[in-house]
C-alpha atoms as a PDB file:
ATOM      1  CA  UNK A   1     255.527 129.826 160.107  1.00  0.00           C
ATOM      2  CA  UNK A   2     252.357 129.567 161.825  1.00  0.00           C
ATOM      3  CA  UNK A   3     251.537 133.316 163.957  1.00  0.00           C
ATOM      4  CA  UNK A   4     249.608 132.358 166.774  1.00  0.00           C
ATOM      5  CA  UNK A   5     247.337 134.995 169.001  1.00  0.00           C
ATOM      6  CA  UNK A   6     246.222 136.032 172.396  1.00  0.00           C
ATOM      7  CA  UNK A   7     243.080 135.195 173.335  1.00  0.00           C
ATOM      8  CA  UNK A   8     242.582 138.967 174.726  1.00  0.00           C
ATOM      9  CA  UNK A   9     243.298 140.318 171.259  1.00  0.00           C
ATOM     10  CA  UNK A  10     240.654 138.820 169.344  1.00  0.00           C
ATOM     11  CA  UNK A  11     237.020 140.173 168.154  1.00  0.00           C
ATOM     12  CA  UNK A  12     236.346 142.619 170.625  1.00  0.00           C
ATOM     13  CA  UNK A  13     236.977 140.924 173.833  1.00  0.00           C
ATOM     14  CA  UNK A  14     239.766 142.998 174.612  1.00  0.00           C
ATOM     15  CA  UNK A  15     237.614 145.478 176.056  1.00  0.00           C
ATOM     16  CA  UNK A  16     235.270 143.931 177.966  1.00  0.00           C
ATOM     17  CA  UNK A  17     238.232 141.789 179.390  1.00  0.00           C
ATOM     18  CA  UNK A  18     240.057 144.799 180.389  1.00  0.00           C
ATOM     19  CA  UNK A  19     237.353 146.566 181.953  1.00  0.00           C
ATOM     20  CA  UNK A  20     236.782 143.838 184.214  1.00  0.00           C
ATOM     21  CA  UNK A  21     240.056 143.351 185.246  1.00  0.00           C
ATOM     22  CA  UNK A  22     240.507 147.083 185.929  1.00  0.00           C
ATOM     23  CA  UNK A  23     237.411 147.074 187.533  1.00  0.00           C
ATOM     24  CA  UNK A  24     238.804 144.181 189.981  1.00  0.00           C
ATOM     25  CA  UNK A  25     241.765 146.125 190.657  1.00  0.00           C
ATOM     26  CA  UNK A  26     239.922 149.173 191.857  1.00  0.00           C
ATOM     27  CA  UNK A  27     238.038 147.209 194.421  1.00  0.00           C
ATOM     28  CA  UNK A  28     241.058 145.817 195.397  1.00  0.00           C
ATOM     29  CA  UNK A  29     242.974 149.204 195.716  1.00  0.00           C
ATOM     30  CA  UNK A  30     245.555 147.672 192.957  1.00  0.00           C
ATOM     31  CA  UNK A  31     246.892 148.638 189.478  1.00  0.00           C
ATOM     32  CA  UNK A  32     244.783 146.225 186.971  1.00  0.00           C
ATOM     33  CA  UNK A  33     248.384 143.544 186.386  1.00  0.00           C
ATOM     34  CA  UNK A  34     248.964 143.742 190.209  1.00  0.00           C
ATOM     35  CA  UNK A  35     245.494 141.276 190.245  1.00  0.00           C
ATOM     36  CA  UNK A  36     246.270 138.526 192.840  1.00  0.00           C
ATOM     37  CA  UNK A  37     249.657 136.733 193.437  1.00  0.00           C
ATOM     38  CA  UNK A  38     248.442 135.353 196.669  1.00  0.00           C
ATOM     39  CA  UNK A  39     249.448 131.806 197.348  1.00  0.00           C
ATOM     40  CA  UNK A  40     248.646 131.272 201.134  1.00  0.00           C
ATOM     41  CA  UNK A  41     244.899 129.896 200.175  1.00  0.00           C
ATOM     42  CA  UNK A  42     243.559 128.343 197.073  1.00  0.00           C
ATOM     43  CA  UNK A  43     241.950 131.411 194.994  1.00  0.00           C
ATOM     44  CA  UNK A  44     238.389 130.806 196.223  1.00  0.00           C
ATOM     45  CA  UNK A  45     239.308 131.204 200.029  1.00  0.00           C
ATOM     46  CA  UNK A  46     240.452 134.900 199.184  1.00  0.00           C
ATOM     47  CA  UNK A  47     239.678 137.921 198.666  1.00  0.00           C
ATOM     48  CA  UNK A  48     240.678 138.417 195.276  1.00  0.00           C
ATOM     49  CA  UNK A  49     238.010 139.041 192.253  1.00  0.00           C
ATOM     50  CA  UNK A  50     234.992 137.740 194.233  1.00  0.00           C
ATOM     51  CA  UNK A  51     232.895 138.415 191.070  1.00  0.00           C
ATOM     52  CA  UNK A  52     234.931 137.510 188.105  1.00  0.00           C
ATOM     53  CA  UNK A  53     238.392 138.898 187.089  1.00  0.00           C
ATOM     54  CA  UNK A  54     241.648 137.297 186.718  1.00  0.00           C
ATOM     55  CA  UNK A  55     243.403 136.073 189.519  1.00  0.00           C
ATOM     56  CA  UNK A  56     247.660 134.966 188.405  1.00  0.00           C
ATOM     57  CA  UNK A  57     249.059 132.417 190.179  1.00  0.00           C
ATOM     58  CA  UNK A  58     252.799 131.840 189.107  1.00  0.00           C
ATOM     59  CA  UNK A  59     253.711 130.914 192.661  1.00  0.00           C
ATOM     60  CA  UNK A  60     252.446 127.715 191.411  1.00  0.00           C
ATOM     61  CA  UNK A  61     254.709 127.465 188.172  1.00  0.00           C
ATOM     62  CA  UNK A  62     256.748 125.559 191.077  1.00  0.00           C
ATOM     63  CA  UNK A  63     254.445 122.476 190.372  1.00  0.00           C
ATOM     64  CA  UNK A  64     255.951 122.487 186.675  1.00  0.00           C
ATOM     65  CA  UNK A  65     259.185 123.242 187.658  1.00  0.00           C
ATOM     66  CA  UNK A  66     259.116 120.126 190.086  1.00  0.00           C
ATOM     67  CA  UNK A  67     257.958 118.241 187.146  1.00  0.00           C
ATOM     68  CA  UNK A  68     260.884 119.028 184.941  1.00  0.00           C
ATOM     69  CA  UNK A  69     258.551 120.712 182.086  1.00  0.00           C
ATOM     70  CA  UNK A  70     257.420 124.130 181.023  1.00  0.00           C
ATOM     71  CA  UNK A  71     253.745 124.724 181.337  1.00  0.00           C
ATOM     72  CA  UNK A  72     250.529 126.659 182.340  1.00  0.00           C
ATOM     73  CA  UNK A  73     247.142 126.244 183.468  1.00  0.00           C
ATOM     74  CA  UNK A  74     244.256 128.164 183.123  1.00  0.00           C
ATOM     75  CA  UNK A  75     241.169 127.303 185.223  1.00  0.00           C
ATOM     76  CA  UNK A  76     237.392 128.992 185.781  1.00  0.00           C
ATOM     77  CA  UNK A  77     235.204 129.104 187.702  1.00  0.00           C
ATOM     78  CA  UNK A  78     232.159 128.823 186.133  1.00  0.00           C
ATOM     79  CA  UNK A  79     229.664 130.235 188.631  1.00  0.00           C
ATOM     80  CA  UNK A  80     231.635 133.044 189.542  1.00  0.00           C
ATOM     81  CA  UNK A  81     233.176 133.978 186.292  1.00  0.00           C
ATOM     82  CA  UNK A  82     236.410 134.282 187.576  1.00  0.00           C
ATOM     83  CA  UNK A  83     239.436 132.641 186.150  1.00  0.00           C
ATOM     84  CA  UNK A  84     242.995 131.958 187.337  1.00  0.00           C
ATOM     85  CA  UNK A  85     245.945 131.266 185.282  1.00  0.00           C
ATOM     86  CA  UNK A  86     249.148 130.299 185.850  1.00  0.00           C
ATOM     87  CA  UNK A  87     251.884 132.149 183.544  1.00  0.00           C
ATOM     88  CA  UNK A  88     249.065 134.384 181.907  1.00  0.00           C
ATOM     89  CA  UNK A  89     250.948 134.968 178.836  1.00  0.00           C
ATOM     90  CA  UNK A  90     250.865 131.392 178.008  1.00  0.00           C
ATOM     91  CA  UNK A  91     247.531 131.020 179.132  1.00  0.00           C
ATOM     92  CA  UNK A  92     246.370 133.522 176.976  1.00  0.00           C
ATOM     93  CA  UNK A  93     248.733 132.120 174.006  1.00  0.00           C
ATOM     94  CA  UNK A  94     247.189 129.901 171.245  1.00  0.00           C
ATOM     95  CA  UNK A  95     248.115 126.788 170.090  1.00  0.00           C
ATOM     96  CA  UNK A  96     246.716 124.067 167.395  1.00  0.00           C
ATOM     97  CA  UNK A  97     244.038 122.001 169.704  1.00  0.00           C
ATOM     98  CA  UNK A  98     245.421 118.370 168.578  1.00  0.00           C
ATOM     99  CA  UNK A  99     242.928 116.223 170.080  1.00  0.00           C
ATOM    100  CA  UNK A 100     241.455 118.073 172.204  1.00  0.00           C
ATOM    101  CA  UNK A 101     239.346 119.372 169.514  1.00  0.00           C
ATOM    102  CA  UNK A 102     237.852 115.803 169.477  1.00  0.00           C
ATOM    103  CA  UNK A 103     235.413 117.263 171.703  1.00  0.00           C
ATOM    104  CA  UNK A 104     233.892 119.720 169.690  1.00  0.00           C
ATOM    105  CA  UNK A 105     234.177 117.436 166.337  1.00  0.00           C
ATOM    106  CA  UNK A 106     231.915 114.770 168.124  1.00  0.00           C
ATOM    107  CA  UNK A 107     229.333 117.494 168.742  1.00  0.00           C
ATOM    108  CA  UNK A 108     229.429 118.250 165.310  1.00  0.00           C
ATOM    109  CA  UNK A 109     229.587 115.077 163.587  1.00  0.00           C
ATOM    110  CA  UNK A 110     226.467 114.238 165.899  1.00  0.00           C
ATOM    111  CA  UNK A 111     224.743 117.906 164.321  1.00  0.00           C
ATOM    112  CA  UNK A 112     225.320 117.139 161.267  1.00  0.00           C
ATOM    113  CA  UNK A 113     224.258 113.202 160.904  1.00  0.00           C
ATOM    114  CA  UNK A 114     228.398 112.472 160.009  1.00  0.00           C
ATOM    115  CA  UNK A 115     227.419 109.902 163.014  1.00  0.00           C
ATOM    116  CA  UNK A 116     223.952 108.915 163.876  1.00  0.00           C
ATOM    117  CA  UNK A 117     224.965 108.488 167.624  1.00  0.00           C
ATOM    118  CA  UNK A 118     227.810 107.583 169.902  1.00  0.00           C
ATOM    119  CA  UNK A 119     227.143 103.811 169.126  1.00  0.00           C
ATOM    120  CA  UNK A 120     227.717 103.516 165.187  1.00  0.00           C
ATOM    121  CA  UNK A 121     230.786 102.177 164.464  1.00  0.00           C
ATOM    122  CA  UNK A 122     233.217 104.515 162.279  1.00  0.00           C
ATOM    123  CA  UNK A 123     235.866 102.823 159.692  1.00  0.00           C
ATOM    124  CA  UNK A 124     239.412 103.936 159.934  1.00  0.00           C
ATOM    125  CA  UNK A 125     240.270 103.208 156.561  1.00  0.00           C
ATOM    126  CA  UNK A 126     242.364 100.424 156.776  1.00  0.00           C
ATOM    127  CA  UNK A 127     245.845 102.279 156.312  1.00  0.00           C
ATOM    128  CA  UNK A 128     249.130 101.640 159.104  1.00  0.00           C
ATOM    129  CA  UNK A 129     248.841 104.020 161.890  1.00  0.00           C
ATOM    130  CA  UNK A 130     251.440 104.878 164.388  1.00  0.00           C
ATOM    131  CA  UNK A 131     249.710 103.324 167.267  1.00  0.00           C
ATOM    132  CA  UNK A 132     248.096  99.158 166.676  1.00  0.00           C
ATOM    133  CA  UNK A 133     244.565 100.502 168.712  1.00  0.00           C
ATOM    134  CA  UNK A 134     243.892 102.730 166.128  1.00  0.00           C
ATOM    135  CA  UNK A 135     243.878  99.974 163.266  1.00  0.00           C
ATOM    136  CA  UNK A 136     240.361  99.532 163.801  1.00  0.00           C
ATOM    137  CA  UNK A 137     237.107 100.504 163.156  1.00  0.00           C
ATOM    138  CA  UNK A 138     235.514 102.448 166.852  1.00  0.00           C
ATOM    139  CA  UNK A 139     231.822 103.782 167.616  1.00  0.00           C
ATOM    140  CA  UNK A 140     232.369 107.446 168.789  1.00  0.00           C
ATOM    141  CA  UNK A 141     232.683 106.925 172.605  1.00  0.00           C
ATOM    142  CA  UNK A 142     235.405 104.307 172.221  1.00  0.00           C
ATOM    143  CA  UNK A 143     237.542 106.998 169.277  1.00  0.00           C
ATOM    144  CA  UNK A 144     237.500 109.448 171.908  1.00  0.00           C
ATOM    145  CA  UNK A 145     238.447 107.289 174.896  1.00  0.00           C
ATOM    146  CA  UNK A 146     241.478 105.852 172.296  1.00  0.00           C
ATOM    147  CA  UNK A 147     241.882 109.581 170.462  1.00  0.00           C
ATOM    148  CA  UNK A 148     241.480 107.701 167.119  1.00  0.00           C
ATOM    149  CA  UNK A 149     242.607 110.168 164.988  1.00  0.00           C
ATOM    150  CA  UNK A 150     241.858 107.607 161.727  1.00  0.00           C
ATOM    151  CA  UNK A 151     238.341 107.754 162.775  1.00  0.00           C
ATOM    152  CA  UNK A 152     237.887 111.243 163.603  1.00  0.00           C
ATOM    153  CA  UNK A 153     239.692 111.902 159.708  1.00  0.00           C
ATOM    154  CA  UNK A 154     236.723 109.845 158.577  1.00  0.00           C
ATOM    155  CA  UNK A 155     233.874 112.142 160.104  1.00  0.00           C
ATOM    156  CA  UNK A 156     235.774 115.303 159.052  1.00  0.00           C
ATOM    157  CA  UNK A 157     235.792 113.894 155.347  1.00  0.00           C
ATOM    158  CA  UNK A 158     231.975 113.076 155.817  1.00  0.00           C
ATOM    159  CA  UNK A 159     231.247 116.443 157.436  1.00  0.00           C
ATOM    160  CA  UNK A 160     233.219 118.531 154.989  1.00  0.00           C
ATOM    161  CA  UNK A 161     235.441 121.732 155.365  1.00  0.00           C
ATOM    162  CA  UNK A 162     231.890 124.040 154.210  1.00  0.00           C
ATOM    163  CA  UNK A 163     230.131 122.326 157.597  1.00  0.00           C
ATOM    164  CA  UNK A 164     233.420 122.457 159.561  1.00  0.00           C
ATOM    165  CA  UNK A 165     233.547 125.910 158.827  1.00  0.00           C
ATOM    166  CA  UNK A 166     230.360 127.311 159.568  1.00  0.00           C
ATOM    167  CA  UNK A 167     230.173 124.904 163.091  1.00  0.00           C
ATOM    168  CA  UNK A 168     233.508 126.754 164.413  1.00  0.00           C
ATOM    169  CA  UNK A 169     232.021 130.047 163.606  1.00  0.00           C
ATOM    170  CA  UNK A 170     228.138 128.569 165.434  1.00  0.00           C
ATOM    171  CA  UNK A 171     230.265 127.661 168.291  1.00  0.00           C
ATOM    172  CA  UNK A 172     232.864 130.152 168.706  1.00  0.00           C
ATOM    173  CA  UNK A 173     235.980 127.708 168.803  1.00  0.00           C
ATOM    174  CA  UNK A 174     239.112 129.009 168.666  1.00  0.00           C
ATOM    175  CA  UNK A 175     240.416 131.381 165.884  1.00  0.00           C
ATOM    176  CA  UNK A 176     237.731 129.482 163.919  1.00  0.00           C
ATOM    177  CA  UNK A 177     239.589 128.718 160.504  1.00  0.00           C
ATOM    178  CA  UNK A 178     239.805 125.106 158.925  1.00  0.00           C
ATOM    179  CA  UNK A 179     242.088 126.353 155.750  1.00  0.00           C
ATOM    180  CA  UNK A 180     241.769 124.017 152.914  1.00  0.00           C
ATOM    181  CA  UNK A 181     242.902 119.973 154.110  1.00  0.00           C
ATOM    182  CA  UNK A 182     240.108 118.909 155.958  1.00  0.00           C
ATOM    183  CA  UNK A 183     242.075 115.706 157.387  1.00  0.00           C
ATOM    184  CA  UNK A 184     244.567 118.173 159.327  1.00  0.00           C
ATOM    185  CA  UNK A 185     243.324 121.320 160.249  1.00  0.00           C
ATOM    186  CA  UNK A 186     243.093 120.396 164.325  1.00  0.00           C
ATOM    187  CA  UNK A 187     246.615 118.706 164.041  1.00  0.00           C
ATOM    188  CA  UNK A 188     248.594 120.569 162.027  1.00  0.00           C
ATOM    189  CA  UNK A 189     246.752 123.916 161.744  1.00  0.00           C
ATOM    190  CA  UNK A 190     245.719 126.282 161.183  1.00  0.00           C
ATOM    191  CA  UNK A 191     243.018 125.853 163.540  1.00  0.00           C
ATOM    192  CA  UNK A 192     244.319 127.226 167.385  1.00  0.00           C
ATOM    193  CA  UNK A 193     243.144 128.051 170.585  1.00  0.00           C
ATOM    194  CA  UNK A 194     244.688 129.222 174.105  1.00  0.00           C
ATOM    195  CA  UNK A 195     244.104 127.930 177.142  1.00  0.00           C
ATOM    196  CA  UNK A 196     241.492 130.276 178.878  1.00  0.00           C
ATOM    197  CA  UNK A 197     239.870 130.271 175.718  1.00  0.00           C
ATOM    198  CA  UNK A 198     239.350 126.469 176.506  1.00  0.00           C
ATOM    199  CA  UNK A 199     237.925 127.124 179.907  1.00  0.00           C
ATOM    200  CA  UNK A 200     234.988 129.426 178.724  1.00  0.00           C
ATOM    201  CA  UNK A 201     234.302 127.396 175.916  1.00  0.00           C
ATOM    202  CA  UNK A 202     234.164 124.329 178.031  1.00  0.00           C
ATOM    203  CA  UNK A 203     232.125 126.144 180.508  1.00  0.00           C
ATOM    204  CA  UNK A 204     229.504 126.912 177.989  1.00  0.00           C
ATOM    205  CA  UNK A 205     229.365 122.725 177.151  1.00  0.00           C
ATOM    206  CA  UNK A 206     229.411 122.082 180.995  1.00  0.00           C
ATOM    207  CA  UNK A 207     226.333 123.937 181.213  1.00  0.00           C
ATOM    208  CA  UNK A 208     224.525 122.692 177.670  1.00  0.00           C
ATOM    209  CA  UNK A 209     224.537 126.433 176.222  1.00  0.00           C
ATOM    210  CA  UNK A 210     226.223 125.807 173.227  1.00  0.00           C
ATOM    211  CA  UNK A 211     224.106 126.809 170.115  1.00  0.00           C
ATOM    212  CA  UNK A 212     223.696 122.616 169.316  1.00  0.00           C
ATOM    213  CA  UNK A 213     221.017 120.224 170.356  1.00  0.00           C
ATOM    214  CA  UNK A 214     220.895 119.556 174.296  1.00  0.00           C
ATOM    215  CA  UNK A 215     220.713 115.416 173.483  1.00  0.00           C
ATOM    216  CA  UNK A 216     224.334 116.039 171.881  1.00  0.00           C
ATOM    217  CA  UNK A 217     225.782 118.218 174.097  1.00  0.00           C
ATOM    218  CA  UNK A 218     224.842 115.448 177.283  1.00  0.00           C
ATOM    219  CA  UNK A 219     226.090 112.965 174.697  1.00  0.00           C
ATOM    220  CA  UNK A 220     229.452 114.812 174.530  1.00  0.00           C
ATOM    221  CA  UNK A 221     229.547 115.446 177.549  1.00  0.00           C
ATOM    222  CA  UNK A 222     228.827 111.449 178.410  1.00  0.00           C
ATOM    223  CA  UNK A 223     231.862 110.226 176.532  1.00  0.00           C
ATOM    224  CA  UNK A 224     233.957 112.922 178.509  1.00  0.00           C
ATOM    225  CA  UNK A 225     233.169 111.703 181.580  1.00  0.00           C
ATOM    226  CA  UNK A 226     236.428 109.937 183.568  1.00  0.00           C
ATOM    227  CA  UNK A 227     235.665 109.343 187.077  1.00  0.00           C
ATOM    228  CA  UNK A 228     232.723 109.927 189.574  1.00  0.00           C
ATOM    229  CA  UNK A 229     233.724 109.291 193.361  1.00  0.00           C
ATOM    230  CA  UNK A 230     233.709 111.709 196.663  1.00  0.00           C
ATOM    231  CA  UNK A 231     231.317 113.979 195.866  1.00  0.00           C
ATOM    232  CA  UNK A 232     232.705 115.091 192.157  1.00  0.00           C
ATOM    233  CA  UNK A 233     233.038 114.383 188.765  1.00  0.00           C
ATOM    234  CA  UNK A 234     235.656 114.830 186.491  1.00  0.00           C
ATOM    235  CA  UNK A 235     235.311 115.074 182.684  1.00  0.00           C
ATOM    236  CA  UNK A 236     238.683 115.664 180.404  1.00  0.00           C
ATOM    237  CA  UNK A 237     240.394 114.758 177.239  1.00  0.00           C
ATOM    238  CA  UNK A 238     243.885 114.805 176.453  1.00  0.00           C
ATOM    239  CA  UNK A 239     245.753 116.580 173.002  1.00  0.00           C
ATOM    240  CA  UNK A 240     249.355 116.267 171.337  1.00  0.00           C
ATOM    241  CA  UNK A 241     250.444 119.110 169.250  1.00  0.00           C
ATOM    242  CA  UNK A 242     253.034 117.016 167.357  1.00  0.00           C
ATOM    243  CA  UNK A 243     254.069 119.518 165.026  1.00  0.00           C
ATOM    244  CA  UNK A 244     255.177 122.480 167.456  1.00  0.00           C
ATOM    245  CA  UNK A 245     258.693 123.212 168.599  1.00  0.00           C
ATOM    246  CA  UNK A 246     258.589 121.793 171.089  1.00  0.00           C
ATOM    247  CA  UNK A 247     255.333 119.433 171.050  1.00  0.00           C
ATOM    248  CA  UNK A 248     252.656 120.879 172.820  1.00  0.00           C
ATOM    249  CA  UNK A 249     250.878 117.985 174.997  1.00  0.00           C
ATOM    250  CA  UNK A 250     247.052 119.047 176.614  1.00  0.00           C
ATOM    251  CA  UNK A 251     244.312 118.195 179.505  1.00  0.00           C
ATOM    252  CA  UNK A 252     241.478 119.845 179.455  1.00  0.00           C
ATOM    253  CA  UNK A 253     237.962 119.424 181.113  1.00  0.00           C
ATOM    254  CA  UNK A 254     236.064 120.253 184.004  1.00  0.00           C
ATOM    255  CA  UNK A 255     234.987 119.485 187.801  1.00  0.00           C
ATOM    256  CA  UNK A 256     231.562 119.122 189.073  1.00  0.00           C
ATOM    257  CA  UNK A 257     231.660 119.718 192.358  1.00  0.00           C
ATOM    258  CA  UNK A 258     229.602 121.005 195.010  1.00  0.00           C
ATOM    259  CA  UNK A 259     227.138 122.745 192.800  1.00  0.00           C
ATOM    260  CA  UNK A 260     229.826 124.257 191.150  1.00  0.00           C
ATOM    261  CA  UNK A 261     231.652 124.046 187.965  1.00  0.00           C
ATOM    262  CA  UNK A 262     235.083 124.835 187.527  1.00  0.00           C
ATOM    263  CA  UNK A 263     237.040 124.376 183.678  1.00  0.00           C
ATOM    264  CA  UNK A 264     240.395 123.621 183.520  1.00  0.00           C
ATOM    265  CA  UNK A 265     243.129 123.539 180.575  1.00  0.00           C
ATOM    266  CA  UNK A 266     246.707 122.763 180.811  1.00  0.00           C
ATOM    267  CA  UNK A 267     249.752 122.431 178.699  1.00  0.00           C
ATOM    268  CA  UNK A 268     253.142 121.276 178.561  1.00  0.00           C
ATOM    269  CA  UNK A 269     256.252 121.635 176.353  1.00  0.00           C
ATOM    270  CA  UNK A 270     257.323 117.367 175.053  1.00  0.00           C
ATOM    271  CA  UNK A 271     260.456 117.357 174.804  1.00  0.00           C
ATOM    272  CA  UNK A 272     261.544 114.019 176.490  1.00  0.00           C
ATOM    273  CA  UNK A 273     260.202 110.301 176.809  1.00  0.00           C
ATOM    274  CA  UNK A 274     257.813 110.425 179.328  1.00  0.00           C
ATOM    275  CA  UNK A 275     256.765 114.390 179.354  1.00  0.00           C
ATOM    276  CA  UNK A 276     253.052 113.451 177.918  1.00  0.00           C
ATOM    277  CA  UNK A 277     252.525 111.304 180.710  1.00  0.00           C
ATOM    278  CA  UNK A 278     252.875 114.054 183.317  1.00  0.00           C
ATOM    279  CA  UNK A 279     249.740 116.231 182.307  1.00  0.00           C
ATOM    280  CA  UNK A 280     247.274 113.993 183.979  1.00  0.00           C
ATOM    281  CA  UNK A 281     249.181 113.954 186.934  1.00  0.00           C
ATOM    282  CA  UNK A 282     249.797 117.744 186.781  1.00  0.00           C
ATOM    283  CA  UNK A 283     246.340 119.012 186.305  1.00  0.00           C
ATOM    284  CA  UNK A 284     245.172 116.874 189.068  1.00  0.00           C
ATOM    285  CA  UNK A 285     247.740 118.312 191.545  1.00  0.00           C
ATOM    286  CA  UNK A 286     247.015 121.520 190.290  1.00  0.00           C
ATOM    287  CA  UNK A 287     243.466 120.964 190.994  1.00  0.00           C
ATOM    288  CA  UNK A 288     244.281 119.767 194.196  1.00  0.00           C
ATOM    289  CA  UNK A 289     245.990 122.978 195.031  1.00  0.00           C
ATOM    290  CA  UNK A 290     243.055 125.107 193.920  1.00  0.00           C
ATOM    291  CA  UNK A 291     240.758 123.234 196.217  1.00  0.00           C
ATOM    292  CA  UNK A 292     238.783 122.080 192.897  1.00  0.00           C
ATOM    293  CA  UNK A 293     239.614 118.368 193.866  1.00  0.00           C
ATOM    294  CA  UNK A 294     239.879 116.819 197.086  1.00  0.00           C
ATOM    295  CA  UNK A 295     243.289 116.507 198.427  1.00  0.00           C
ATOM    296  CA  UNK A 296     244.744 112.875 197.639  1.00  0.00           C
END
């Protein structure tokens, strides 16, 4: 059985996390887990954690509960370091990535020459796969826009679990191991990573400081890119954790809005027809809530 862990518990961040969040608290005249419940203004509009710190937000596991699933959310804002989370536990649980590690694999297929850019077209290898749009050889941009997993198994045999392994550790993703089946180890493990560890590793690709070429990190960041309208832009990528019990579907991404940059990462237990559909929708209300996106 695969033991997952909290994204507070690992190498040292423990510390530094609590500190700030006790050091939140004492502004705020509050015990360090009594950091913000508020729910009468989205996050930003309050007083809580004005300068980073953790602000928990489980008045809004309504918006799951409405939806019929289990979930959580985890979203930060860049600029001011601050993060909010919606059932912190989970948000701080990990998971396997499923494809939403197809957005660090395309930076490092592009680092390592697996791909020479977005525009090269990738074989699939030419086996059945579950879904027809995969049975085809894709450039990068349109694998990541279908989540090809045929073609992203193709770069990870090209880039080899040696490179794999030493770009998790360059760019600090997730508990950073690959084990020993390079086809599988962002599917089925035992590769994992939480939620708010999603954010601040997003943030660090919003803002091109990832230790990788800047031309590859706007490339990534290019093929991420879903909509630009009313004064934002919004770039995410969906995941499904097929092996959990239950399935573990994903959205995670970022805003641009404003001058400001706020990451976002969601999940939700499958367990019916239909569930994997509702994490677009989800997020965006969720968004919506925070005051991230516009109101519909």
């Amino acid at each position: 059985m695969r033991t997952s862990r909290s994204f507070a518990g690992r190498r040292g961040n423990r510390a530094k996390w609590s500190l700030t969040v006790a050091m939140t608290a004492t502004l705020l005249g509050a015990a360090p887990n009594a950091v913000a419940n508020a729910h009468t203004a989205p996050p930003y509009q309050t007083k809580h954690a004005e300068q980073g710190g953790t602000v928990v937000r489980d008045d809004l596991l309504s918006v799951f509960d409405r939806a019929g699933v289990k979930g959580t959310f985890a979203l930060l804002d860049v600029d001011r370091g601050r993060t909010t989370v919606v059932d912190r536990r989970r948000a701080e649980h990990r998971t396997i990535p499923a494809s939403t590690f197809k957005i660090p694999h395309s930076l490092i297929a592009l680092e390592t020459g697996a791909v020479k850019d977005e525009n090269e077209v990738i074989p699939y290898g030419g086996q059945p796969q579950p879904f027809p749009e995969w049975e085809k050889d894709m450039n990068l941009r349109d694998a990541v826009k279908a989540s090809s997993i045929p073609v992203f198994q193709t770069l990870a045999r090209r880039i080899g679990l040696k490179r794999e392994r030493q770009w998790l550790n360059r760019l600090g993703y997730g508990n950073r191991e690959v084990g020993t089946v390079v086809e599988h180890f962002w599917l089925r493990g035992p590769l994992e990573i939480s939620p708010v560890e999603q954010t601040r590793w997003l943030s660090r690709l919003a803002d091109q400081k990832l230790p990788a070429s800047k031309d590859n990190q706007r490339t990534v960041r290019d093929l991420l890119k879903i909509e630009q309208k009313d004064g934002y832009t919004l770039y995410a990528k969906t995941g499904w954790d097929m092996t959990s019990k239950p399935n573990v579907g994903w959205y995670v991404g970022w805003v641009e809005r404003g001058g400001r940059t706020h990451t976002f990462a969601l999940t939700i237990d499958v367990k019916a027809d239909g569930d994997t559909g509702k994490r677009v929708p989800l997020a965006r209300d969720l968004l919506q809530r925070l005051g991230v996106l516009p109101s519909a």
